[in-house]
PDB file of N, CA and C in Angstrom:
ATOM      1  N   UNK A   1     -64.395 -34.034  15.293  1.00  0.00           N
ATOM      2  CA  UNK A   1     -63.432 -34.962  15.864  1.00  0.00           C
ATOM      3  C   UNK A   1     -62.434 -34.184  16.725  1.00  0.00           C
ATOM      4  N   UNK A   2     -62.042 -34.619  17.723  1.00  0.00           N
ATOM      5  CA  UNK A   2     -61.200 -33.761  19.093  1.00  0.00           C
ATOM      6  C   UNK A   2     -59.610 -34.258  18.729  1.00  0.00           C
ATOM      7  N   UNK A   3     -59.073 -33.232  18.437  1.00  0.00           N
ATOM      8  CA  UNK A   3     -57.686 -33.189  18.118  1.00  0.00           C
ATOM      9  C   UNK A   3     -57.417 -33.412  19.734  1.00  0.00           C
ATOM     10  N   UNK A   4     -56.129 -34.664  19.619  1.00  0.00           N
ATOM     11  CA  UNK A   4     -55.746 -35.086  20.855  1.00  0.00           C
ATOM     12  C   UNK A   4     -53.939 -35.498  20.776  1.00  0.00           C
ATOM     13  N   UNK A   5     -53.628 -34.077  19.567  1.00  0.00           N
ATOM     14  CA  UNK A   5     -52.257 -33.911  20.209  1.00  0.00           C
ATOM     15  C   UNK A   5     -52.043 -33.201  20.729  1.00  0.00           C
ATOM     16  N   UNK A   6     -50.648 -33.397  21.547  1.00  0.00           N
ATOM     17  CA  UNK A   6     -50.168 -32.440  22.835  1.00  0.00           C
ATOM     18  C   UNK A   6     -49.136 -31.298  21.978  1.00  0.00           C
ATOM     19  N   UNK A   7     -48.706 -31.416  21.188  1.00  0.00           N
ATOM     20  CA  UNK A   7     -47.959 -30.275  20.071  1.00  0.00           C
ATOM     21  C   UNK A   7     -48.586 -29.761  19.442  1.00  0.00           C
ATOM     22  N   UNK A   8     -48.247 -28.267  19.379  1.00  0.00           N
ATOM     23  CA  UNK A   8     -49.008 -27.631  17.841  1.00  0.00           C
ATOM     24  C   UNK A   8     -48.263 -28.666  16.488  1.00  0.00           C
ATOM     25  N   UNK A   9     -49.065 -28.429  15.802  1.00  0.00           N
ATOM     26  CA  UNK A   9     -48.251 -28.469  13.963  1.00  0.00           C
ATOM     27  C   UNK A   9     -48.117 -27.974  13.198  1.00  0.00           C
ATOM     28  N   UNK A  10     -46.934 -27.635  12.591  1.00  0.00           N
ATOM     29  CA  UNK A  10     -47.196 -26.777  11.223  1.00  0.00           C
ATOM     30  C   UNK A  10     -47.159 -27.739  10.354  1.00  0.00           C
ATOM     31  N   UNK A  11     -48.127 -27.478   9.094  1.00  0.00           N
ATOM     32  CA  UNK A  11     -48.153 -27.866   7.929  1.00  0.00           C
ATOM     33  C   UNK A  11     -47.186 -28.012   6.925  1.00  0.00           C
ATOM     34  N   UNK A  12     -46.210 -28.688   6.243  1.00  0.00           N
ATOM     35  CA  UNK A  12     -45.118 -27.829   5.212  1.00  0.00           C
ATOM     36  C   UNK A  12     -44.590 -29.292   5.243  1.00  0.00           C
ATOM     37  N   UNK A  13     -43.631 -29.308   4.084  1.00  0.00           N
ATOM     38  CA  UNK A  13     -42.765 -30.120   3.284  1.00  0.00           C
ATOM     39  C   UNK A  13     -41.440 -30.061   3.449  1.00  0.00           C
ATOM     40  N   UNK A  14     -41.199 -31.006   4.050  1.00  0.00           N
ATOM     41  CA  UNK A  14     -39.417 -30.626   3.990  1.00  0.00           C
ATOM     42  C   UNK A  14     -39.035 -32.327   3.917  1.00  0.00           C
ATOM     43  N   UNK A  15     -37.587 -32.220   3.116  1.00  0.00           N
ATOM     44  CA  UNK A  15     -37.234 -33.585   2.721  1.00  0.00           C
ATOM     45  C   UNK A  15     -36.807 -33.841   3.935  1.00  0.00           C
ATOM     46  N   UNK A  16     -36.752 -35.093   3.481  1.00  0.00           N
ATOM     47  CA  UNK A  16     -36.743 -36.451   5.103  1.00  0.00           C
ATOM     48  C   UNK A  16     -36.403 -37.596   4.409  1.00  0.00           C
ATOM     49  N   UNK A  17     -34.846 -38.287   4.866  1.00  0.00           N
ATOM     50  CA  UNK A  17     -34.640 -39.456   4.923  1.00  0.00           C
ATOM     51  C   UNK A  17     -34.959 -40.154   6.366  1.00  0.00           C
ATOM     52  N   UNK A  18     -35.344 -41.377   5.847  1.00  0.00           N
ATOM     53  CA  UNK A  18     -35.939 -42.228   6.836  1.00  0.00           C
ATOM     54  C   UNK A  18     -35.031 -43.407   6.762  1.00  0.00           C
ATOM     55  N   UNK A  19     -34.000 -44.066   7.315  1.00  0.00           N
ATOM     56  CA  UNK A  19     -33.398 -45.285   7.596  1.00  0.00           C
ATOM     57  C   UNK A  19     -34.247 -46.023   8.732  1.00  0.00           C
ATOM     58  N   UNK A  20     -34.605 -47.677   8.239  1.00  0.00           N
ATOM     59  CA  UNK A  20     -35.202 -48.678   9.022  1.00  0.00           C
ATOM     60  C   UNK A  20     -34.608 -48.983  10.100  1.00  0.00           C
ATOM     61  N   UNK A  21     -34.430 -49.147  11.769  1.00  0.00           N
ATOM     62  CA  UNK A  21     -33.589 -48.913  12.685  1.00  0.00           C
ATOM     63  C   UNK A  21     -34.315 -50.376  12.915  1.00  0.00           C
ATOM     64  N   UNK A  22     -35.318 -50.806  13.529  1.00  0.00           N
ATOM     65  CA  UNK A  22     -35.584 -52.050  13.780  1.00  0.00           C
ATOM     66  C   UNK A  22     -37.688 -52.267  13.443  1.00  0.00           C
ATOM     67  N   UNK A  23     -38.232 -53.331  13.233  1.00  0.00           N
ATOM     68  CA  UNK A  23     -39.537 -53.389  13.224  1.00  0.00           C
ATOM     69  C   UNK A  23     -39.458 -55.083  13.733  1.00  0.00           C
ATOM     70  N   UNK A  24     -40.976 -54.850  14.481  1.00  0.00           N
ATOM     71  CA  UNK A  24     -41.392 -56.472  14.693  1.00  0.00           C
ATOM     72  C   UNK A  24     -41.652 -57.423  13.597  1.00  0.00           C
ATOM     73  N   UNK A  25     -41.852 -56.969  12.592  1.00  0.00           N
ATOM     74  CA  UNK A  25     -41.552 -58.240  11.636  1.00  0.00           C
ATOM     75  C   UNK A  25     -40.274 -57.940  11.088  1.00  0.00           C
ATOM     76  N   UNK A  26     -40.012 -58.978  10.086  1.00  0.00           N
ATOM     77  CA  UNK A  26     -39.278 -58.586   8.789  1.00  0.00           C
ATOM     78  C   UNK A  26     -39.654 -57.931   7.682  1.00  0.00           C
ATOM     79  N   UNK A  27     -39.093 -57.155   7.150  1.00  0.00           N
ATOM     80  CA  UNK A  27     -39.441 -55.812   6.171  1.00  0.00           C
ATOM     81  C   UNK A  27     -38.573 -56.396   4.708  1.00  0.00           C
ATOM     82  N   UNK A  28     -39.592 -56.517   3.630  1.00  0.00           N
ATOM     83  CA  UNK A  28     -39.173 -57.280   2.553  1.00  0.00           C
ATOM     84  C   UNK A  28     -38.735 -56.164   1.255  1.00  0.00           C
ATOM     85  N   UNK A  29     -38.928 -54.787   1.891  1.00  0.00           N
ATOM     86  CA  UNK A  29     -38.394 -53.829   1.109  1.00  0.00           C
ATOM     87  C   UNK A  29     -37.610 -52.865   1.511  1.00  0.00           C
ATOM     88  N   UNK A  30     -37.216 -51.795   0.452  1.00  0.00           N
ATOM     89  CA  UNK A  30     -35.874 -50.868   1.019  1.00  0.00           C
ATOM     90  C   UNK A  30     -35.599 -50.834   2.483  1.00  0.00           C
ATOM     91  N   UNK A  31     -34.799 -50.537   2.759  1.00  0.00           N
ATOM     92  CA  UNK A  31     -34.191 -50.078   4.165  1.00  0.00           C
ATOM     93  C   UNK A  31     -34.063 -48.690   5.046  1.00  0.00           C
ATOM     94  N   UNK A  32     -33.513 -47.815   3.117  1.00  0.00           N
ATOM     95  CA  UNK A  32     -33.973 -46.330   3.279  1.00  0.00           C
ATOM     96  C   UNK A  32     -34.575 -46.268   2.369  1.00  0.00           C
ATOM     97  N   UNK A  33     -35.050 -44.608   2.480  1.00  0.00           N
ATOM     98  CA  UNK A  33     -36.279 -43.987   1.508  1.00  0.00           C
ATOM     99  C   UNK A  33     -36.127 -42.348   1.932  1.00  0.00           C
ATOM    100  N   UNK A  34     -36.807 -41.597   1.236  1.00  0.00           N
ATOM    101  CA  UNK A  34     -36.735 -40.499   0.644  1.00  0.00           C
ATOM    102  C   UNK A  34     -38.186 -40.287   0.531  1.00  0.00           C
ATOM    103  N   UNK A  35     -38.337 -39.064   1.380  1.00  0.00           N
ATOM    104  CA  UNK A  35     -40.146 -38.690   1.401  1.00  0.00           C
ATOM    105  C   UNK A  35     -39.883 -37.364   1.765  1.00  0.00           C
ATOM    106  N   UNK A  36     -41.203 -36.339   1.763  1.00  0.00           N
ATOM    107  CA  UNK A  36     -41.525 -35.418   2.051  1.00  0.00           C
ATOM    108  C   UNK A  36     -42.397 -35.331   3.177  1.00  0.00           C
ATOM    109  N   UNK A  37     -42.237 -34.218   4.237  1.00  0.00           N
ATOM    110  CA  UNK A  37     -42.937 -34.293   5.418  1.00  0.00           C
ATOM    111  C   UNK A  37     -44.840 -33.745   5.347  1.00  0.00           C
ATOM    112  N   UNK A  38     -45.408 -34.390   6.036  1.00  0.00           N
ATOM    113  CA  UNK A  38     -47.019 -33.260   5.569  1.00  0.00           C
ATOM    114  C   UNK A  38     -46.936 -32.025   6.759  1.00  0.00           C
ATOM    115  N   UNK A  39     -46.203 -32.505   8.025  1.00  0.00           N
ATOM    116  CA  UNK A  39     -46.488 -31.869   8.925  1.00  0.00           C
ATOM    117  C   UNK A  39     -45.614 -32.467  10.113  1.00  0.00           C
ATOM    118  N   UNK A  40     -45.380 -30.802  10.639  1.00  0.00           N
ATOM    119  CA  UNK A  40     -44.410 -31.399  11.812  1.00  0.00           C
ATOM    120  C   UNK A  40     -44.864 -30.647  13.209  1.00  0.00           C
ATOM    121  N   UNK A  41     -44.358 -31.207  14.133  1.00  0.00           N
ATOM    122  CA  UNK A  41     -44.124 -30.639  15.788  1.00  0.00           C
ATOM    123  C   UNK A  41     -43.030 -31.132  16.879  1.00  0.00           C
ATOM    124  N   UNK A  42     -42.771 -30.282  17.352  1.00  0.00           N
ATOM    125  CA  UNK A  42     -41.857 -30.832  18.096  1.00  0.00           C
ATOM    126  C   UNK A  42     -42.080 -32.316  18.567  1.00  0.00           C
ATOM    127  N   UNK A  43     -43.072 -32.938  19.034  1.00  0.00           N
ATOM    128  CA  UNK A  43     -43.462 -34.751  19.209  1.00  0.00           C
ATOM    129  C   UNK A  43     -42.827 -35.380  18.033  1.00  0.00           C
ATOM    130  N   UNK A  44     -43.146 -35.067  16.957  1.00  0.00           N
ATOM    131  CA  UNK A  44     -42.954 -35.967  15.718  1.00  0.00           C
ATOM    132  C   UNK A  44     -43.352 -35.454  14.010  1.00  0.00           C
ATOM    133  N   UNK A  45     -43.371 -36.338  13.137  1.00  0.00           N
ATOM    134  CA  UNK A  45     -43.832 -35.847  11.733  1.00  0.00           C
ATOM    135  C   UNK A  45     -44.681 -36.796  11.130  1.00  0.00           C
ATOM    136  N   UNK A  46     -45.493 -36.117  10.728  1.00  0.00           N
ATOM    137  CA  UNK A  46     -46.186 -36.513   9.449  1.00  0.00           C
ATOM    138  C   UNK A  46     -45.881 -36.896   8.326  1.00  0.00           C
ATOM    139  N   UNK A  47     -45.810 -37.991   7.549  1.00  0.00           N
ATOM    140  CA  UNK A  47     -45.065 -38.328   6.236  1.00  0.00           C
ATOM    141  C   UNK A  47     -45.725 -39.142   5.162  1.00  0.00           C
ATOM    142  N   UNK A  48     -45.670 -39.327   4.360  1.00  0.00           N
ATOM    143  CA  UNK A  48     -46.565 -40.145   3.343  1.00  0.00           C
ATOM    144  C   UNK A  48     -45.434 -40.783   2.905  1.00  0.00           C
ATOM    145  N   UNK A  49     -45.606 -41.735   1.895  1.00  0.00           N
ATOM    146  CA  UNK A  49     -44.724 -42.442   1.381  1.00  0.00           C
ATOM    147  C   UNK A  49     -45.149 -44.049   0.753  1.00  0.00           C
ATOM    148  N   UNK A  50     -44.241 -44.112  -0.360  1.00  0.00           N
ATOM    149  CA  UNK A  50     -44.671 -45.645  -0.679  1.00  0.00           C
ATOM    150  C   UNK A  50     -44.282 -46.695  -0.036  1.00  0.00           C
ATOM    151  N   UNK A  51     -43.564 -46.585   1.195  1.00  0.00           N
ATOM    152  CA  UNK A  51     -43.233 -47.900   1.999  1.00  0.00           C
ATOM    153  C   UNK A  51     -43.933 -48.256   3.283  1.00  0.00           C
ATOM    154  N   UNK A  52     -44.652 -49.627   3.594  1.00  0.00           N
ATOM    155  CA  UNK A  52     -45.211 -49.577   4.505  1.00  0.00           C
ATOM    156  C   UNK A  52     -44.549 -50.193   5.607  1.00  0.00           C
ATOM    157  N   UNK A  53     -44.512 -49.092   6.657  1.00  0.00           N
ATOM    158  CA  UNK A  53     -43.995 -49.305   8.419  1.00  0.00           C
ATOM    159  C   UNK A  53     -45.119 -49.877   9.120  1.00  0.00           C
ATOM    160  N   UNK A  54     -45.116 -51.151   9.966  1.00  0.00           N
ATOM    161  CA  UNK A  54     -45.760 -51.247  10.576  1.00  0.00           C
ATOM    162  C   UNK A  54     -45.753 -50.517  12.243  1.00  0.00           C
ATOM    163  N   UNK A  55     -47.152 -50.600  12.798  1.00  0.00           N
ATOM    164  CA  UNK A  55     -46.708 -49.770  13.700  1.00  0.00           C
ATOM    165  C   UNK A  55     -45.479 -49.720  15.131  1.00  0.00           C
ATOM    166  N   UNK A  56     -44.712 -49.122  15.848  1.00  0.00           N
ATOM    167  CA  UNK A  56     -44.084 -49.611  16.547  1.00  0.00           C
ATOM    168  C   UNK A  56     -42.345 -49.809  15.422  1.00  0.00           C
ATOM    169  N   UNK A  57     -42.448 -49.978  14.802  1.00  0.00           N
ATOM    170  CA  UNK A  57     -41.270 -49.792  13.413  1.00  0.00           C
ATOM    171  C   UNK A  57     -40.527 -48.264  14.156  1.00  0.00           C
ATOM    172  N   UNK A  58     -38.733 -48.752  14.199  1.00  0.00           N
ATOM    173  CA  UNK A  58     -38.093 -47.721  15.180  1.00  0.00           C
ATOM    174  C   UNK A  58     -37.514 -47.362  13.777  1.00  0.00           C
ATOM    175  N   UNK A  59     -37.247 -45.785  13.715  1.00  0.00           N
ATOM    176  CA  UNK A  59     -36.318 -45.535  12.211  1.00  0.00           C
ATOM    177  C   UNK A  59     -35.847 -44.611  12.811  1.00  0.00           C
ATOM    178  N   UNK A  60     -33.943 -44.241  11.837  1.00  0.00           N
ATOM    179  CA  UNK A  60     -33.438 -42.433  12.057  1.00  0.00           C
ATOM    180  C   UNK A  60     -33.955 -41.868  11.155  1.00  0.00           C
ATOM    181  N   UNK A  61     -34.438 -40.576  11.352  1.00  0.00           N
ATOM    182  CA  UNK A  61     -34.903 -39.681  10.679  1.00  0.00           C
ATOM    183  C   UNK A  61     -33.961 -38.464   9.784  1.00  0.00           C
ATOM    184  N   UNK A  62     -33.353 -38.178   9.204  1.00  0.00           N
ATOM    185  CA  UNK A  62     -32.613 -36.563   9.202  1.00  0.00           C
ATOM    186  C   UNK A  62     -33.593 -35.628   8.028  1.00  0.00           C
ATOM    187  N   UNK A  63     -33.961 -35.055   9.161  1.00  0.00           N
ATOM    188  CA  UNK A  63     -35.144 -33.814   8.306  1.00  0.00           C
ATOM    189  C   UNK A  63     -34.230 -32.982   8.166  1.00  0.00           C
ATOM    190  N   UNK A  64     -34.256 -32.315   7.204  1.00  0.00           N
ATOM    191  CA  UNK A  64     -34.249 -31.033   6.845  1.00  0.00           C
ATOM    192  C   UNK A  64     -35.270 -29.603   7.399  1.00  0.00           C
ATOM    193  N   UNK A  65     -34.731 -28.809   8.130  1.00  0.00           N
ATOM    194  CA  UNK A  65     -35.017 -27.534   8.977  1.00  0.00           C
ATOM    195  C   UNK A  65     -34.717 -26.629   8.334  1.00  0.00           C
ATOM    196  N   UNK A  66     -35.444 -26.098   6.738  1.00  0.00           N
ATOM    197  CA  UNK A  66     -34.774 -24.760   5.933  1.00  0.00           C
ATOM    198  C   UNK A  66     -35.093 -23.660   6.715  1.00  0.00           C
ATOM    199  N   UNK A  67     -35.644 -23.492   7.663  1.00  0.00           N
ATOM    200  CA  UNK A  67     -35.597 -22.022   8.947  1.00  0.00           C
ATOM    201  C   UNK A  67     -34.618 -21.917   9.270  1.00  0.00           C
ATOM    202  N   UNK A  68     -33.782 -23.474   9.442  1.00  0.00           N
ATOM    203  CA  UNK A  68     -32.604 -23.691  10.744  1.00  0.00           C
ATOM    204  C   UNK A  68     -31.296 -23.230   9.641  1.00  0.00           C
ATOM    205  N   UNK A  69     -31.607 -23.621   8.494  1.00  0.00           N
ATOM    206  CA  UNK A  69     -30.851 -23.932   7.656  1.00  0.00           C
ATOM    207  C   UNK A  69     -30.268 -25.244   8.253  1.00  0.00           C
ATOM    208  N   UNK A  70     -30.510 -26.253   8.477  1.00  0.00           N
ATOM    209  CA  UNK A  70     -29.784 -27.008   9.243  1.00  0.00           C
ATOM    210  C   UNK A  70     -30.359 -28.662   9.038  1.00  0.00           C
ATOM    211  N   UNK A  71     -29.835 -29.711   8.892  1.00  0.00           N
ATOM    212  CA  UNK A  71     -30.475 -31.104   8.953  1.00  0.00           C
ATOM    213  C   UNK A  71     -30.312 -31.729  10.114  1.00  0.00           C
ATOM    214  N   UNK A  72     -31.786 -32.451  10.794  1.00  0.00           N
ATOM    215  CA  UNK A  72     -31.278 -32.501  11.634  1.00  0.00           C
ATOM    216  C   UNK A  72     -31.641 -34.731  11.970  1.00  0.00           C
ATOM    217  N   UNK A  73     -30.763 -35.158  12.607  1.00  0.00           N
ATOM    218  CA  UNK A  73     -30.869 -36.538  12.718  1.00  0.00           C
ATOM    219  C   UNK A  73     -31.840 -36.682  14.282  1.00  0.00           C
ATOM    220  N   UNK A  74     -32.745 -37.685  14.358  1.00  0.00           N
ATOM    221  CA  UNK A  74     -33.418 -37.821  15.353  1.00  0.00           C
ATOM    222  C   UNK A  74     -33.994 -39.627  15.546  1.00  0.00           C
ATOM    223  N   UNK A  75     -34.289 -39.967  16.362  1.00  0.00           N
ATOM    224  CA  UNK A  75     -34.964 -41.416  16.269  1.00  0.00           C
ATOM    225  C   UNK A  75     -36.689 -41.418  16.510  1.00  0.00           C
ATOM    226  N   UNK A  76     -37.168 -42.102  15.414  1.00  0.00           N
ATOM    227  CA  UNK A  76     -38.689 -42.049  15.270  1.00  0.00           C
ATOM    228  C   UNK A  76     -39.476 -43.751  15.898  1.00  0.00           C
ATOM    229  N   UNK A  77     -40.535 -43.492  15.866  1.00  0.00           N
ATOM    230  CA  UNK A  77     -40.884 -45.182  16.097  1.00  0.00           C
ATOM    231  C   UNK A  77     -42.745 -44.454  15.545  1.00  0.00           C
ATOM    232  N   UNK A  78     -42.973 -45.300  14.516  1.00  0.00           N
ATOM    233  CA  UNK A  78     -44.229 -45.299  13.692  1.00  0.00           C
ATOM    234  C   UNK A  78     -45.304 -45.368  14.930  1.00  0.00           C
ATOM    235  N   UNK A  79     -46.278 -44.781  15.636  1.00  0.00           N
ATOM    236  CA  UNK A  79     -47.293 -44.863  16.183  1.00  0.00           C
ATOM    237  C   UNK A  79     -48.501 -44.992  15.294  1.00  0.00           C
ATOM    238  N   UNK A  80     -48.977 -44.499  14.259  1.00  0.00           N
ATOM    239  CA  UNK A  80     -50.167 -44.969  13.603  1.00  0.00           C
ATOM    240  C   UNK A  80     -49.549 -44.900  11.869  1.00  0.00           C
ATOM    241  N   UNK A  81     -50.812 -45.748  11.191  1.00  0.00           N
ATOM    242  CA  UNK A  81     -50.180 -45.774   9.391  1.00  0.00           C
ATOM    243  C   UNK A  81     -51.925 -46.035   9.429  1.00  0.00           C
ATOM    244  N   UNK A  82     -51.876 -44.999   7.763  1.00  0.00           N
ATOM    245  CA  UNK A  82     -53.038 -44.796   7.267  1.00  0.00           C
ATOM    246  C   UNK A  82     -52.795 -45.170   5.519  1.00  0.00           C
ATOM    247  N   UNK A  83     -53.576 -46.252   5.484  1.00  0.00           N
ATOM    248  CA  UNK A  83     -53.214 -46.568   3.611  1.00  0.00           C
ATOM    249  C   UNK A  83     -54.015 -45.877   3.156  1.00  0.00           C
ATOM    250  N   UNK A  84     -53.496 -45.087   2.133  1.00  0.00           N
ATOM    251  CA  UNK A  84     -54.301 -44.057   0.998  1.00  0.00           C
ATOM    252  C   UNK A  84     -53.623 -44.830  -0.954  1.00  0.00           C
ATOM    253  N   UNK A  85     -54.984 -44.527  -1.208  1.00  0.00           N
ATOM    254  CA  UNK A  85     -54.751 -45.263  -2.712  1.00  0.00           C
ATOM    255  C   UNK A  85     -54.058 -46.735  -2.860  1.00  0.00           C
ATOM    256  N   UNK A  86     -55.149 -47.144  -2.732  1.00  0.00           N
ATOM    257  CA  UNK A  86     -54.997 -49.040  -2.452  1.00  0.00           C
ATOM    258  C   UNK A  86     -54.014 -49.487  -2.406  1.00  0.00           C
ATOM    259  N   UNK A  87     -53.241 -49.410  -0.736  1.00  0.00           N
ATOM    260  CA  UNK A  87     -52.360 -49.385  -0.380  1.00  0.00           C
ATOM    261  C   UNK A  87     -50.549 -49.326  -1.325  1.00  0.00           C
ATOM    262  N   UNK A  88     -51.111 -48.516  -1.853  1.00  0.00           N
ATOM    263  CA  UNK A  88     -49.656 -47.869  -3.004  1.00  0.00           C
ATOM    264  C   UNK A  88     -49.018 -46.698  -1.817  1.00  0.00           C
ATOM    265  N   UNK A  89     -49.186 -46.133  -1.326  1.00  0.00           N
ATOM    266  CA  UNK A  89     -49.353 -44.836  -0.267  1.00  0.00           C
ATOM    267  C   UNK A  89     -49.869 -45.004   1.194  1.00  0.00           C
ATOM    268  N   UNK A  90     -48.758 -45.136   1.855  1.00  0.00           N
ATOM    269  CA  UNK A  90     -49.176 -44.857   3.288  1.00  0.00           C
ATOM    270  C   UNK A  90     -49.067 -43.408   4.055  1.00  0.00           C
ATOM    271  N   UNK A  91     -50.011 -42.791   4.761  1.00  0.00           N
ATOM    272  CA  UNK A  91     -49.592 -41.837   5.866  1.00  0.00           C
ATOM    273  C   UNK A  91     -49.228 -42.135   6.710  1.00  0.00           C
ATOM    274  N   UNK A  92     -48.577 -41.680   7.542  1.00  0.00           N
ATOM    275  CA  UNK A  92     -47.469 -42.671   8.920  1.00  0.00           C
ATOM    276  C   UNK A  92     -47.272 -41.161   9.836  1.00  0.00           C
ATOM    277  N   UNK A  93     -47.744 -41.408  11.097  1.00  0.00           N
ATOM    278  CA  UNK A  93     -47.292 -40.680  12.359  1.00  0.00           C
ATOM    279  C   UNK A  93     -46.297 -41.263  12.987  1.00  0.00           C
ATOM    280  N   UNK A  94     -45.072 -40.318  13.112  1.00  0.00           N
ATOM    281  CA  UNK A  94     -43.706 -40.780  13.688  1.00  0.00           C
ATOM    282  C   UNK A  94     -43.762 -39.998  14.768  1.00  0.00           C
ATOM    283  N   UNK A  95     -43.467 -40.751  16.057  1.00  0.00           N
ATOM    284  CA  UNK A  95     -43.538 -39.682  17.411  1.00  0.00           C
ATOM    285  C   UNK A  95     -41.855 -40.005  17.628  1.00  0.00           C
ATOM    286  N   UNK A  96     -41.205 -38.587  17.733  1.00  0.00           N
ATOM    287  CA  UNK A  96     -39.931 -38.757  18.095  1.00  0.00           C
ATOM    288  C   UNK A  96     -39.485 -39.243  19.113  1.00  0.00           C
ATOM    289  N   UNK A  97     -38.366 -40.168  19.413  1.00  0.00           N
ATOM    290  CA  UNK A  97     -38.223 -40.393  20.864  1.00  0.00           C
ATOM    291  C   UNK A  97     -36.326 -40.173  21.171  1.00  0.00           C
ATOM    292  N   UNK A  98     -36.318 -39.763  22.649  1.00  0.00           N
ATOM    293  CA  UNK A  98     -35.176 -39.303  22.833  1.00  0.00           C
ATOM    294  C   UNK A  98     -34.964 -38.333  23.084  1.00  0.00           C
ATOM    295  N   UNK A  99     -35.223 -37.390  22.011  1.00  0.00           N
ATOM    296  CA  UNK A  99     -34.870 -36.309  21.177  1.00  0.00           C
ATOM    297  C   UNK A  99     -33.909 -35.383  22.283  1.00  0.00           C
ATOM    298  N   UNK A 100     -32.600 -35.208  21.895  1.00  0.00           N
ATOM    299  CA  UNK A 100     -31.661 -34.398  22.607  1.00  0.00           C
ATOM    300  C   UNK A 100     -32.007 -32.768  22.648  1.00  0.00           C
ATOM    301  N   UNK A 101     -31.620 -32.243  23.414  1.00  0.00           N
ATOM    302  CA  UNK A 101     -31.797 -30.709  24.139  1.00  0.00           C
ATOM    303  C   UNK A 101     -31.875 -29.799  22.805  1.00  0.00           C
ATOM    304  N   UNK A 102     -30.683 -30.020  22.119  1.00  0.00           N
ATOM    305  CA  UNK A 102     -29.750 -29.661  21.194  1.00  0.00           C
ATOM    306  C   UNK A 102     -30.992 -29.291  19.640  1.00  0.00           C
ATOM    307  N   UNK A 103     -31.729 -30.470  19.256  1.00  0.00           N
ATOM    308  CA  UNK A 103     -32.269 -30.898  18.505  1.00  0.00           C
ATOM    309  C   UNK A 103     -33.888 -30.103  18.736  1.00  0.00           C
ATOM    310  N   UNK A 104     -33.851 -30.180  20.079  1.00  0.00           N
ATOM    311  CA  UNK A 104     -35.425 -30.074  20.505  1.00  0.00           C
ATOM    312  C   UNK A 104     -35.386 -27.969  20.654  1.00  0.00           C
ATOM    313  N   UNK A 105     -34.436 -27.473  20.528  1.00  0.00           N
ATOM    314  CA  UNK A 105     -34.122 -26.012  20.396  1.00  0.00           C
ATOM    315  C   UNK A 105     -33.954 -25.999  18.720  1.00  0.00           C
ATOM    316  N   UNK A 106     -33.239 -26.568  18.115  1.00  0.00           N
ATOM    317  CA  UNK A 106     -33.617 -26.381  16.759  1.00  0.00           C
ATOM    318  C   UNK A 106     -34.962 -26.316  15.984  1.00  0.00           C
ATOM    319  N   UNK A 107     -35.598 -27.450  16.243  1.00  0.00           N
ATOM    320  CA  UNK A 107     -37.323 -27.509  15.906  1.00  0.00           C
ATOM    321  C   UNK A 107     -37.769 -26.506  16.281  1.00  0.00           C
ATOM    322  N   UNK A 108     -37.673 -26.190  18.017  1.00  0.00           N
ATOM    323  CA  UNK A 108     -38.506 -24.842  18.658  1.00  0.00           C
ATOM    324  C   UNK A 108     -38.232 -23.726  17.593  1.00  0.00           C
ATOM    325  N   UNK A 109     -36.966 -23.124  16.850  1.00  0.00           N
ATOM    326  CA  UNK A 109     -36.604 -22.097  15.966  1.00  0.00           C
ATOM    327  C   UNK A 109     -37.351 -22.680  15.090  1.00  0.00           C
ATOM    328  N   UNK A 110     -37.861 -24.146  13.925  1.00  0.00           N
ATOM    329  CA  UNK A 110     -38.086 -23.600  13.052  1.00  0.00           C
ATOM    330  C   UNK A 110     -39.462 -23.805  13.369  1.00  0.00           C
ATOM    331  N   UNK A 111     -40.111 -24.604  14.002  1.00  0.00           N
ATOM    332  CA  UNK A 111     -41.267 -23.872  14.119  1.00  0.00           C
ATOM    333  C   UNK A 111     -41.816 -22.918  14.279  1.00  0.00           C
ATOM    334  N   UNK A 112     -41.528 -22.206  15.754  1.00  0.00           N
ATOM    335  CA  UNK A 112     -41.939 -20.646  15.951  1.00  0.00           C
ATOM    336  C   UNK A 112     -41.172 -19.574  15.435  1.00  0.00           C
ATOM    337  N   UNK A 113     -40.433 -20.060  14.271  1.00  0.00           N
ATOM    338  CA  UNK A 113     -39.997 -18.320  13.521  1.00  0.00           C
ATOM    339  C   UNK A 113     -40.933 -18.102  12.344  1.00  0.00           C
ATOM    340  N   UNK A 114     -40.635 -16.800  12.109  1.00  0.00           N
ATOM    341  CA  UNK A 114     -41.741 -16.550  11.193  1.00  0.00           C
ATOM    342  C   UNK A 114     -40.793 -16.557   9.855  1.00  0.00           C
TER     343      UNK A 114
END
């Protein structure tokens, strides 16, 4: 299968609050939530979690950057969701949008440091 992102990714876990910013339907559960990342790149993150976003669903993000030492706030909008374990568990691709100068030099550090 042909990997057809434009970012590298690293693999790794870092906590991530997710606040609901807007979705095309109405959302009949939490608002925020508390997850762990599978994988990140400067575009966006990888996340699992028990709440399901439909796609197009706009949220703030504030990841945690333990390279940066630093948390950082950003705006996401769900591009794809994958249900794992009959739908108890979704995977969800968040492509960042916006993303300030400021923010987008932080990621660059914690990605490419060793």
């Amino acid at each position: 299968m042909e990997d057809k992102r434009r970012e590298k990714r690293v693999k790794e876990e870092n906590k991530l609050i997710c606040e609901i910013i807007s979705s095309n339907n109405s959302l009949k559960h939490k608002k925020i939530f508390y997850t762990l990342t599978k994988d990140i790149s400067l575009g966006g993150v990888n996340i699992r979690t028990d709440t399901f976003l439909p796609i197009d669903t706009v949220v703030k993000i504030n990841l945690s950057l333990p390279k940066m030492h630093k948390i950082v706030c950003v705006r996401g909008k769900v591009k794809w969701v994958k249900s794992l374990y009959d739908d108890e568990v979704f995977e969800l691709g968040l492509e960042f949008l916006d993303t300030p100068p400021d923010i987008i030099t932080s990621l660059i550090g914690h990605l490419y440091s060793k």
